[in-house]
N, C-alpha and C. Protein backbone atom coordinates (compact mmCIF):
# COMPACT_ATOMS: atom_id res chain seq x y z
N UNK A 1 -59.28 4.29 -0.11
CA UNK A 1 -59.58 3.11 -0.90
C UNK A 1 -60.10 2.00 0.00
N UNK A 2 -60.85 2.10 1.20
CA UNK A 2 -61.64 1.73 1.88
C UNK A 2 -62.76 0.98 0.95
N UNK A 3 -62.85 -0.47 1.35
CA UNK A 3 -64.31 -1.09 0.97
C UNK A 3 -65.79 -0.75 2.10
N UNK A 4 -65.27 0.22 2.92
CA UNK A 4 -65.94 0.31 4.06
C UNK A 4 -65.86 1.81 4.76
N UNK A 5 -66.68 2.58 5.26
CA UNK A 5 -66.81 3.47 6.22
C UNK A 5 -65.42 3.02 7.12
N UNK A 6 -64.78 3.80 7.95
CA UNK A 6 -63.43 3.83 8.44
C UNK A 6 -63.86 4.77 9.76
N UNK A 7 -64.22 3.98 11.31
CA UNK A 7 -64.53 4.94 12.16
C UNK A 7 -63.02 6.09 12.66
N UNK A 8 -62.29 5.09 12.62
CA UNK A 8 -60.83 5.49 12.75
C UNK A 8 -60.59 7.31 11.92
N UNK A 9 -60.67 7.00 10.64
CA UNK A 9 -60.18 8.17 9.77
C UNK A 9 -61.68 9.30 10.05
N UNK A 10 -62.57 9.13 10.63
CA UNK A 10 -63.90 10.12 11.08
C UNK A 10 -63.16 10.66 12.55
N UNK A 11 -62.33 9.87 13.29
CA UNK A 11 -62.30 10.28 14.57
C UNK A 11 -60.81 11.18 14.44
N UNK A 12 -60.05 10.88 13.00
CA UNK A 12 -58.72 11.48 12.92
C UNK A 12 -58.83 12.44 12.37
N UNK A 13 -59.75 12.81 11.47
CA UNK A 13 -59.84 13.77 10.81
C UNK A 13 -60.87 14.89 10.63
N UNK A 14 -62.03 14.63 11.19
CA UNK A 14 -62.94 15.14 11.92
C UNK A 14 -62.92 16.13 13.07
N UNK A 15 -62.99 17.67 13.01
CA UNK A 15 -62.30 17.85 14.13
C UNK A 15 -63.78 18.97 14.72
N UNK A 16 -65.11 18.55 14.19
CA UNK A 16 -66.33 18.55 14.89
C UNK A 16 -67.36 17.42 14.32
N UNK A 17 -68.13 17.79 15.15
CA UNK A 17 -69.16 16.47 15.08
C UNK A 17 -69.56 16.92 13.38
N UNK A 18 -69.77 18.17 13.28
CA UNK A 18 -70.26 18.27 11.82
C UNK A 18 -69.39 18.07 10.74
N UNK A 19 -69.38 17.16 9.48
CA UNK A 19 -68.57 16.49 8.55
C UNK A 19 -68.94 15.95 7.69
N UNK A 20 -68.59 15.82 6.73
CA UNK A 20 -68.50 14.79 5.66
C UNK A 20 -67.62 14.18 4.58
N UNK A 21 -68.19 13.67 4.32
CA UNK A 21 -66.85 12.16 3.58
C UNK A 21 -67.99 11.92 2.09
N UNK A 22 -66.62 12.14 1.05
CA UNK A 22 -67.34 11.68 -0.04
C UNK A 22 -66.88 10.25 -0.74
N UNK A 23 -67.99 9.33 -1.07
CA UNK A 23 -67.83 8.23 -1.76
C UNK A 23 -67.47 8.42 -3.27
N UNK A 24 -66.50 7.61 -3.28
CA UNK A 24 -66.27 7.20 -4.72
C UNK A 24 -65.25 6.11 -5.03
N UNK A 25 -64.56 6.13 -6.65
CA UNK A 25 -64.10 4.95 -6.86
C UNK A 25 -62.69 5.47 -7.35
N UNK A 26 -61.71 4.56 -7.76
CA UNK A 26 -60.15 5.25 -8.30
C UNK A 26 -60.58 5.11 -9.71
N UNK A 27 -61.61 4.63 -10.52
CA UNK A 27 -61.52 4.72 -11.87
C UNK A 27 -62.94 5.81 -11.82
N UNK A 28 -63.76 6.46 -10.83
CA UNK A 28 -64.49 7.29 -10.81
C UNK A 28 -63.53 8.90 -11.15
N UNK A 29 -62.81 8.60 -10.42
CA UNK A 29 -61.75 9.63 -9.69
C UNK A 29 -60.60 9.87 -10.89
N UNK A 30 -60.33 8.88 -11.69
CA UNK A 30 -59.80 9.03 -12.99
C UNK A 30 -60.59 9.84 -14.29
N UNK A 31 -61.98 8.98 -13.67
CA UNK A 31 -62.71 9.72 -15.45
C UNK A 31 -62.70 11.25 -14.84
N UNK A 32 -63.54 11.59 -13.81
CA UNK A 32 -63.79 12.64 -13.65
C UNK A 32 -63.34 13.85 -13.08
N UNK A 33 -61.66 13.70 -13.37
CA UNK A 33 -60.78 14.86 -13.84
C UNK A 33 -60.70 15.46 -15.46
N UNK A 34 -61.64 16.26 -15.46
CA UNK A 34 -61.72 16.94 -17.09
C UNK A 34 -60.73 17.62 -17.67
N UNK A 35 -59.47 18.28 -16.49
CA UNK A 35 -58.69 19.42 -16.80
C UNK A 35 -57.51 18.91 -17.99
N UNK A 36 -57.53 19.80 -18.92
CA UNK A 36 -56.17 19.71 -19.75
C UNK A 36 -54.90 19.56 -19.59
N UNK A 37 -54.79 19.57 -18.06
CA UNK A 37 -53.57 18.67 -17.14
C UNK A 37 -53.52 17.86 -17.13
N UNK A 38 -51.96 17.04 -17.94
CA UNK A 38 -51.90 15.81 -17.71
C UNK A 38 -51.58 15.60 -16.60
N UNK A 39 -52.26 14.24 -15.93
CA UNK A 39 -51.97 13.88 -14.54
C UNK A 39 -51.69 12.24 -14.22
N UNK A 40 -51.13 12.08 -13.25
CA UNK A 40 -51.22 10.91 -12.93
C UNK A 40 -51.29 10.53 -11.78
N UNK A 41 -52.23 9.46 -11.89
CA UNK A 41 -53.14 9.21 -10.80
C UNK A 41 -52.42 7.93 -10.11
N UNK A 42 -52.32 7.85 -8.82
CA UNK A 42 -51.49 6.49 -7.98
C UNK A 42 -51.45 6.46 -6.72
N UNK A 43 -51.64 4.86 -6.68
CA UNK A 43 -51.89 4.79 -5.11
C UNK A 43 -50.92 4.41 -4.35
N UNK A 44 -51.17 5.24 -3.13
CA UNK A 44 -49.89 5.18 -2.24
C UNK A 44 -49.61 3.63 -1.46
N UNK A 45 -47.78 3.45 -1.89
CA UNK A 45 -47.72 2.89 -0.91
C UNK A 45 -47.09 2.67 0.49
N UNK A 46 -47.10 2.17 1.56
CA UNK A 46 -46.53 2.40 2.87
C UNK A 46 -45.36 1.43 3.11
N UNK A 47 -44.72 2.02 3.59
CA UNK A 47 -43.60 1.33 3.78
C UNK A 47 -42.42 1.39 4.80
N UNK A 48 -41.13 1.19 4.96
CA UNK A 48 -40.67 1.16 6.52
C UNK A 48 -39.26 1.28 5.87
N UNK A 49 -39.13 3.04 5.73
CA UNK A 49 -37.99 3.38 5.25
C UNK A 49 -36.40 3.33 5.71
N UNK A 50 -36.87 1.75 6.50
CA UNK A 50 -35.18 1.87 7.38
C UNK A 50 -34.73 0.26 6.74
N UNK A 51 -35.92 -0.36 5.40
CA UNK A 51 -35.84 -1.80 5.11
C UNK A 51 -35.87 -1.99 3.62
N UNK A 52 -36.58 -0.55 3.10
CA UNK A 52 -37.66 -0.75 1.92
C UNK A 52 -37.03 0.48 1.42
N UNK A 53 -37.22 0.26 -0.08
CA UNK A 53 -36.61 1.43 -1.04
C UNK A 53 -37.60 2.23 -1.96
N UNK A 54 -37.39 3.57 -2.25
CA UNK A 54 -37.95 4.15 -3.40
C UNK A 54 -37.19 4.26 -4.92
N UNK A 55 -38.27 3.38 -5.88
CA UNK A 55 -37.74 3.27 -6.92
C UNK A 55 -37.34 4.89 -7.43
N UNK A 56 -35.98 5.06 -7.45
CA UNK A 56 -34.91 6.12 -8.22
C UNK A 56 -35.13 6.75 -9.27
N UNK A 57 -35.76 5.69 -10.05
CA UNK A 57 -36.05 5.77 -11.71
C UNK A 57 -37.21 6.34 -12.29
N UNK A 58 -37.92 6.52 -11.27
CA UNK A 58 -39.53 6.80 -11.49
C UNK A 58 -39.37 8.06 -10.32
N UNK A 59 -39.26 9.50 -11.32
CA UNK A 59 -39.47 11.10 -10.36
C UNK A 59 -40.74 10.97 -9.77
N UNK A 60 -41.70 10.53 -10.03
CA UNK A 60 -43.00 10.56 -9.08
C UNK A 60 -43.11 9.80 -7.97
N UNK A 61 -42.24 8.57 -7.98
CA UNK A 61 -42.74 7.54 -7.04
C UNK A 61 -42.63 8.36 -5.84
N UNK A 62 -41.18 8.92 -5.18
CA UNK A 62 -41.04 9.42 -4.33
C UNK A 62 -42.74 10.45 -3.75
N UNK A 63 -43.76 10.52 -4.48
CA UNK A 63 -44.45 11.22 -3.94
C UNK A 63 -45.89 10.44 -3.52
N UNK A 64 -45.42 9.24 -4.22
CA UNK A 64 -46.46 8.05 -4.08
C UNK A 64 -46.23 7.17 -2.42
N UNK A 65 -45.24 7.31 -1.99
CA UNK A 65 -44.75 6.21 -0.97
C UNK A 65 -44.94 7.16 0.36
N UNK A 66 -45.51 6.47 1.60
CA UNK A 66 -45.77 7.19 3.10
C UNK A 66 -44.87 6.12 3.77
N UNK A 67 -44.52 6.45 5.18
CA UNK A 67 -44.60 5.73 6.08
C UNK A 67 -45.04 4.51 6.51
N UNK A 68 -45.32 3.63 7.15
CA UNK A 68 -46.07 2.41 7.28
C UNK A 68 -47.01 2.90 8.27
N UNK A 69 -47.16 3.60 9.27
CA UNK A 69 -47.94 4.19 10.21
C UNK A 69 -48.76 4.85 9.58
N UNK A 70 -48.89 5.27 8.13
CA UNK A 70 -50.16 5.65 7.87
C UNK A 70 -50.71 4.83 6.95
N UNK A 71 -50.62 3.49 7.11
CA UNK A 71 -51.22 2.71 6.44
C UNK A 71 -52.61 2.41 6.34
N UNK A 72 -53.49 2.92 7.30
CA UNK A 72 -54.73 2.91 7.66
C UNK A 72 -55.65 3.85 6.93
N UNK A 73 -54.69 4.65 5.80
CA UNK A 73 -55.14 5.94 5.14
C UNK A 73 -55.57 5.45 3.88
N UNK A 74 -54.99 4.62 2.85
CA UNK A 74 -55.25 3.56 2.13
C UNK A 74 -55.60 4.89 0.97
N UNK A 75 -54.59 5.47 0.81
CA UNK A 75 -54.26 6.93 0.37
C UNK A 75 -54.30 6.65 -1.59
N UNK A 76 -54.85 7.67 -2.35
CA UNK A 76 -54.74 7.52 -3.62
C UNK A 76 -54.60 9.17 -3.84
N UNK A 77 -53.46 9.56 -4.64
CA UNK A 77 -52.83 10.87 -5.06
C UNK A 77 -52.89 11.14 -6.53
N UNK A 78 -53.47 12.19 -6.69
CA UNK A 78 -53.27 12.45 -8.10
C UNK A 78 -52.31 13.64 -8.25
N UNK A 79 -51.19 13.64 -9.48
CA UNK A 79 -50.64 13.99 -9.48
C UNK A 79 -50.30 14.84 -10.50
N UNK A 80 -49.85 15.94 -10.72
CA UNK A 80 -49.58 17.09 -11.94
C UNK A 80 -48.16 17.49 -11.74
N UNK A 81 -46.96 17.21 -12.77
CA UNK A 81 -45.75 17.90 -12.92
C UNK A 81 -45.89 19.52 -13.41
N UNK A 82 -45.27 20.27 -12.83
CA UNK A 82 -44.96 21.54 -13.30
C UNK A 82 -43.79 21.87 -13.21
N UNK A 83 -42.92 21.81 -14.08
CA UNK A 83 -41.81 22.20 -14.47
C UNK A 83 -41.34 23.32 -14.68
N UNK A 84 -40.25 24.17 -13.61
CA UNK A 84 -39.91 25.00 -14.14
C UNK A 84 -38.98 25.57 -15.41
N UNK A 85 -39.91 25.91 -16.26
CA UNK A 85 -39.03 26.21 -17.37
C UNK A 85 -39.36 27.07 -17.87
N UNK A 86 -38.29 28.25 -18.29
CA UNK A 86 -37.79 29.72 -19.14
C UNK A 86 -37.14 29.22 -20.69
N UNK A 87 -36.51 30.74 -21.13
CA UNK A 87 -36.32 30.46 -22.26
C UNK A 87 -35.67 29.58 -22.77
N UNK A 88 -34.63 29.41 -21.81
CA UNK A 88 -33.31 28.55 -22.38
C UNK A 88 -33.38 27.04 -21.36
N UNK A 89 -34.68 26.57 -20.91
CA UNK A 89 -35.30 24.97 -20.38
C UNK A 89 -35.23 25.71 -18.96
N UNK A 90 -34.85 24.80 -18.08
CA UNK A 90 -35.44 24.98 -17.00
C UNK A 90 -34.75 26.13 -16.01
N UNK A 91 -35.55 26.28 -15.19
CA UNK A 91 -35.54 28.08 -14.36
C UNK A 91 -36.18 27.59 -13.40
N UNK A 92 -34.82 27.54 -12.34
CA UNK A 92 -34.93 27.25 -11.15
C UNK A 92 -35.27 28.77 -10.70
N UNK A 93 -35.23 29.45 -10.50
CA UNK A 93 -35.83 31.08 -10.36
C UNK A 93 -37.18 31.23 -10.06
N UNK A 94 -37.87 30.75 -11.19
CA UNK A 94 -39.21 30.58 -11.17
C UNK A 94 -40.03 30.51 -9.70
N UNK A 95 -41.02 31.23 -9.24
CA UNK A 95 -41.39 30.89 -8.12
C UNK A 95 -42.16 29.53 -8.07
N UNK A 96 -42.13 28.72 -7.24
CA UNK A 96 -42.86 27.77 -6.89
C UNK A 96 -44.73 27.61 -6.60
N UNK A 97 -45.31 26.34 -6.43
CA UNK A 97 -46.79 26.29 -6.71
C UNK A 97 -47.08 26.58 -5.09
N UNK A 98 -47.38 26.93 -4.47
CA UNK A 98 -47.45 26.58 -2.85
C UNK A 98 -48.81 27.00 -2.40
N UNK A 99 -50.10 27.07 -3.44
CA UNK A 99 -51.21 26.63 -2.82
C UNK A 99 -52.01 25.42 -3.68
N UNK A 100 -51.07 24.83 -4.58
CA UNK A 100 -51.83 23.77 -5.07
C UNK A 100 -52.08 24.19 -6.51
N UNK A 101 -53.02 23.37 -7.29
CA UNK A 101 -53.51 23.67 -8.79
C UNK A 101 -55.13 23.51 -8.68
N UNK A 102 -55.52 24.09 -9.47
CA UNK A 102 -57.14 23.88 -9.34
C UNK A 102 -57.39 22.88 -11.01
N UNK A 103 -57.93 21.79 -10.71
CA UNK A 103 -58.11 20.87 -12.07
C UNK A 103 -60.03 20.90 -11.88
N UNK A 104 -60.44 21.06 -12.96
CA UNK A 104 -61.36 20.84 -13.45
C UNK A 104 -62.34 19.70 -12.77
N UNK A 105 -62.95 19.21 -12.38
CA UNK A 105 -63.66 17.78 -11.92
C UNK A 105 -65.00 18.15 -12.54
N UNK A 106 -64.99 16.79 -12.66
CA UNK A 106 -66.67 16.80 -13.14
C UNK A 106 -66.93 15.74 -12.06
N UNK A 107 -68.10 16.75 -10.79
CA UNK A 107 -68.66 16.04 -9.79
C UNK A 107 -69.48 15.15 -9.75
N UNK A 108 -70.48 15.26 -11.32
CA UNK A 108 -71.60 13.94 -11.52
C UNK A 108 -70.52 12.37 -11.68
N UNK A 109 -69.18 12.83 -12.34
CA UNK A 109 -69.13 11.45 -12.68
C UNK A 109 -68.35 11.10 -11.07
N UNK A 110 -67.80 11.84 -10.55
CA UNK A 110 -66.81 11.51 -9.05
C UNK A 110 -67.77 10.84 -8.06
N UNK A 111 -68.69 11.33 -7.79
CA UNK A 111 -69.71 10.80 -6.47
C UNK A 111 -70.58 10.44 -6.64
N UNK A 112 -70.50 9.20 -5.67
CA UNK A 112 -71.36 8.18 -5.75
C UNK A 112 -72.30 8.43 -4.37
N UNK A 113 -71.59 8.77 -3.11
CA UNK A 113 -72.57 9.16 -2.10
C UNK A 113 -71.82 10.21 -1.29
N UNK A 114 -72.48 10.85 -0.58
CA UNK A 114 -72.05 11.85 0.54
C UNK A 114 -72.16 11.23 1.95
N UNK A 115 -71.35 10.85 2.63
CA UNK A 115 -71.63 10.48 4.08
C UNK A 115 -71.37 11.95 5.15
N UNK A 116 -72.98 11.46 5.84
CA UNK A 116 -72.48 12.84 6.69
C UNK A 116 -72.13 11.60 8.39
N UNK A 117 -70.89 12.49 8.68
CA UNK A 117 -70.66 11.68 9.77
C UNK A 117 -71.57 11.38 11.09
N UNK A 118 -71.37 10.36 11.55
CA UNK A 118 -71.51 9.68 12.43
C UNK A 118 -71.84 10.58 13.87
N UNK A 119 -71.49 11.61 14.13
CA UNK A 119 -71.54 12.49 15.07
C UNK A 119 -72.34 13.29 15.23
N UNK A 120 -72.76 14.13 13.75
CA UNK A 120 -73.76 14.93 13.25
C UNK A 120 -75.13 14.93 13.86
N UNK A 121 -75.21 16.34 13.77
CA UNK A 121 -76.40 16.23 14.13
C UNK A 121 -77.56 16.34 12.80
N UNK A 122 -79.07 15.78 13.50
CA UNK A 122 -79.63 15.47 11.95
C UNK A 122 -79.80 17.35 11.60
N UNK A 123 -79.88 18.04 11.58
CA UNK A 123 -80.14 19.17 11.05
C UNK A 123 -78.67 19.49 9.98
N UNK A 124 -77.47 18.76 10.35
CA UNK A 124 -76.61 19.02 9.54
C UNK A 124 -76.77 17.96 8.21
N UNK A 125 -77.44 16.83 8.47
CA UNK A 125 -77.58 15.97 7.35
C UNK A 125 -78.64 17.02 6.10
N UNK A 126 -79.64 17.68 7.14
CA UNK A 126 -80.80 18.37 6.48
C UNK A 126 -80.57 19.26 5.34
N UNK A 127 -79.29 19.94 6.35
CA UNK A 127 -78.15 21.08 5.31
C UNK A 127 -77.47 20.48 4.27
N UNK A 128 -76.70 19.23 4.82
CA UNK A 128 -76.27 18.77 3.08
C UNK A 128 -76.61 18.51 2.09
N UNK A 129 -78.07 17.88 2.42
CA UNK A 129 -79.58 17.38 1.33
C UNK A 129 -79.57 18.93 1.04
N UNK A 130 -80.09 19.70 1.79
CA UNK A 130 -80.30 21.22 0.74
C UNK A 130 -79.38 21.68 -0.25
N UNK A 131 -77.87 22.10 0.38
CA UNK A 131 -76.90 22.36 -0.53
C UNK A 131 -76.65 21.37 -1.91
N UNK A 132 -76.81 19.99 -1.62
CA UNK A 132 -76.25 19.20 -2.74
C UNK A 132 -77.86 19.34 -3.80
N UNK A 133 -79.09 19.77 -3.38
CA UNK A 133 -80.16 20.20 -4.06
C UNK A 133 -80.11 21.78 -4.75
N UNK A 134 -79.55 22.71 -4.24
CA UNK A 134 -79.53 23.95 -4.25
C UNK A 134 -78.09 24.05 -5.33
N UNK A 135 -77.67 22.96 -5.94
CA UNK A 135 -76.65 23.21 -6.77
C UNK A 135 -76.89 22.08 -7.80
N UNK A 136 -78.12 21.86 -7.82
CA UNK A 136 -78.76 21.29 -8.86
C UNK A 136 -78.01 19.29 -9.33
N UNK A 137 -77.56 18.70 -8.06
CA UNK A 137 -77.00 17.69 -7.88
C UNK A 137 -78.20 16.91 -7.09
N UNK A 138 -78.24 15.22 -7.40
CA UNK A 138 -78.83 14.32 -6.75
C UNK A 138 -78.49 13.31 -6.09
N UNK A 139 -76.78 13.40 -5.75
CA UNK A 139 -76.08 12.22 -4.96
C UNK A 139 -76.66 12.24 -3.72
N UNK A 140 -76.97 10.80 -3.71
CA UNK A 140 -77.00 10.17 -2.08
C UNK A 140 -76.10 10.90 -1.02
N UNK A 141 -76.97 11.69 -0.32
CA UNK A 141 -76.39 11.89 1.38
C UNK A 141 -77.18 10.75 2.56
N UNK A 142 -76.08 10.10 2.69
CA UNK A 142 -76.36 8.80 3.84
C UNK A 142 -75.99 9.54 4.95
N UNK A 143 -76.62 9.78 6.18
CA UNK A 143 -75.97 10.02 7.78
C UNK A 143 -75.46 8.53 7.83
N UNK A 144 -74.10 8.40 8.44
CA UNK A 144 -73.03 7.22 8.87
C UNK A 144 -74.17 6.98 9.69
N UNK A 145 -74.10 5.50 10.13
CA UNK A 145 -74.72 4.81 10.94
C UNK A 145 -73.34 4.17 11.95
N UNK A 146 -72.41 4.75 11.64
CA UNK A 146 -71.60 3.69 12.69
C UNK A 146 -71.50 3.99 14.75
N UNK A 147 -72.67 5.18 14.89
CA UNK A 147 -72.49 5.53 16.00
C UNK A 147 -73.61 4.61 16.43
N UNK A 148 -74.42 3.92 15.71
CA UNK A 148 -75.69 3.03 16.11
C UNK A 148 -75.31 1.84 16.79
N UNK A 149 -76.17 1.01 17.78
CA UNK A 149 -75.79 0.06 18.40
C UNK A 149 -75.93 -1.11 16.91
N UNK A 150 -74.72 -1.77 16.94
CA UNK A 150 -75.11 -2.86 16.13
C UNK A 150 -76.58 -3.62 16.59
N UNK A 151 -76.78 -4.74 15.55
CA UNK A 151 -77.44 -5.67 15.34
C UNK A 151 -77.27 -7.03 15.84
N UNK A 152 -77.61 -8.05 16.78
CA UNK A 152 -76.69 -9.10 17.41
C UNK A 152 -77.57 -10.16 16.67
């Protein structure tokens, strides 16, 4: 939830020069979950769990709240309950989700641009313009400019 390119989160999470980062918005990112999963969408907050509390009352919050050290992540989670439940309510038995859920997105309405990082080389920018063409999409791929000498 950056108003800005973040050289920080390119250098943390980036783990070759070749990369990219997709633009968008939290009410982009709302519409354009299509899936018949109800979800809920919330942004994380950070905090300093030796001062600060997680509201009790609310089963999700606990999944909304980080650390204060990753405050620089400026983190937004969407979220899906799955409940285990059998015939007679819930069934702890049940095996658990442990690679995730796949929800539906609709990518025209999610992205607004593609940043290819800062590191890249231009032949990898070349490749993302092809692929995001070759799947019949027209979002903006920007190469980051933040490796450029500023402007004085």
């Amino acid at each position: 939830m950056n108003d800005h390119e973040s050289a920080a989160m390119w250098k943390l999470y980036l783990k070759s020069d070749e990369g990219i980062a997709i633009q968008s918005t939290y009410q982009k990112l709302r519409d354009a979950i299509t899936d018949d999963e109800r979800f809920f969408l919330g942004i994380v907050k950070y905090i300093d769990y030796e001062s600060e509390w997680i509201d009790a009352g609310n089963l999700l919050s606990a999944f909304v709240h980080k650390r204060k050290s990753f405050e620089h992540e400026r983190e937004v989670r969407a979220l899906v309950t799955k409940w285990p439940t059998g015939e007679s309510g819930f069934d702890f038995n049940q095996e658990t989700i442990t690679h995730g859920l796949k929800l539906k997105v609709d990518l025209e309405r999610l992205i607004e641009n593609i940043y290819v990082a800062p590191s890249a080389p231009d032949w990898f920018s070349v490749l993302v313009c092809a692929v995001v063409q070759r799947y019949g999409y027209t979002f903006p791929v920007v190469h980051s400019k933040l490796n450029e000498q500023p402007v004085f």
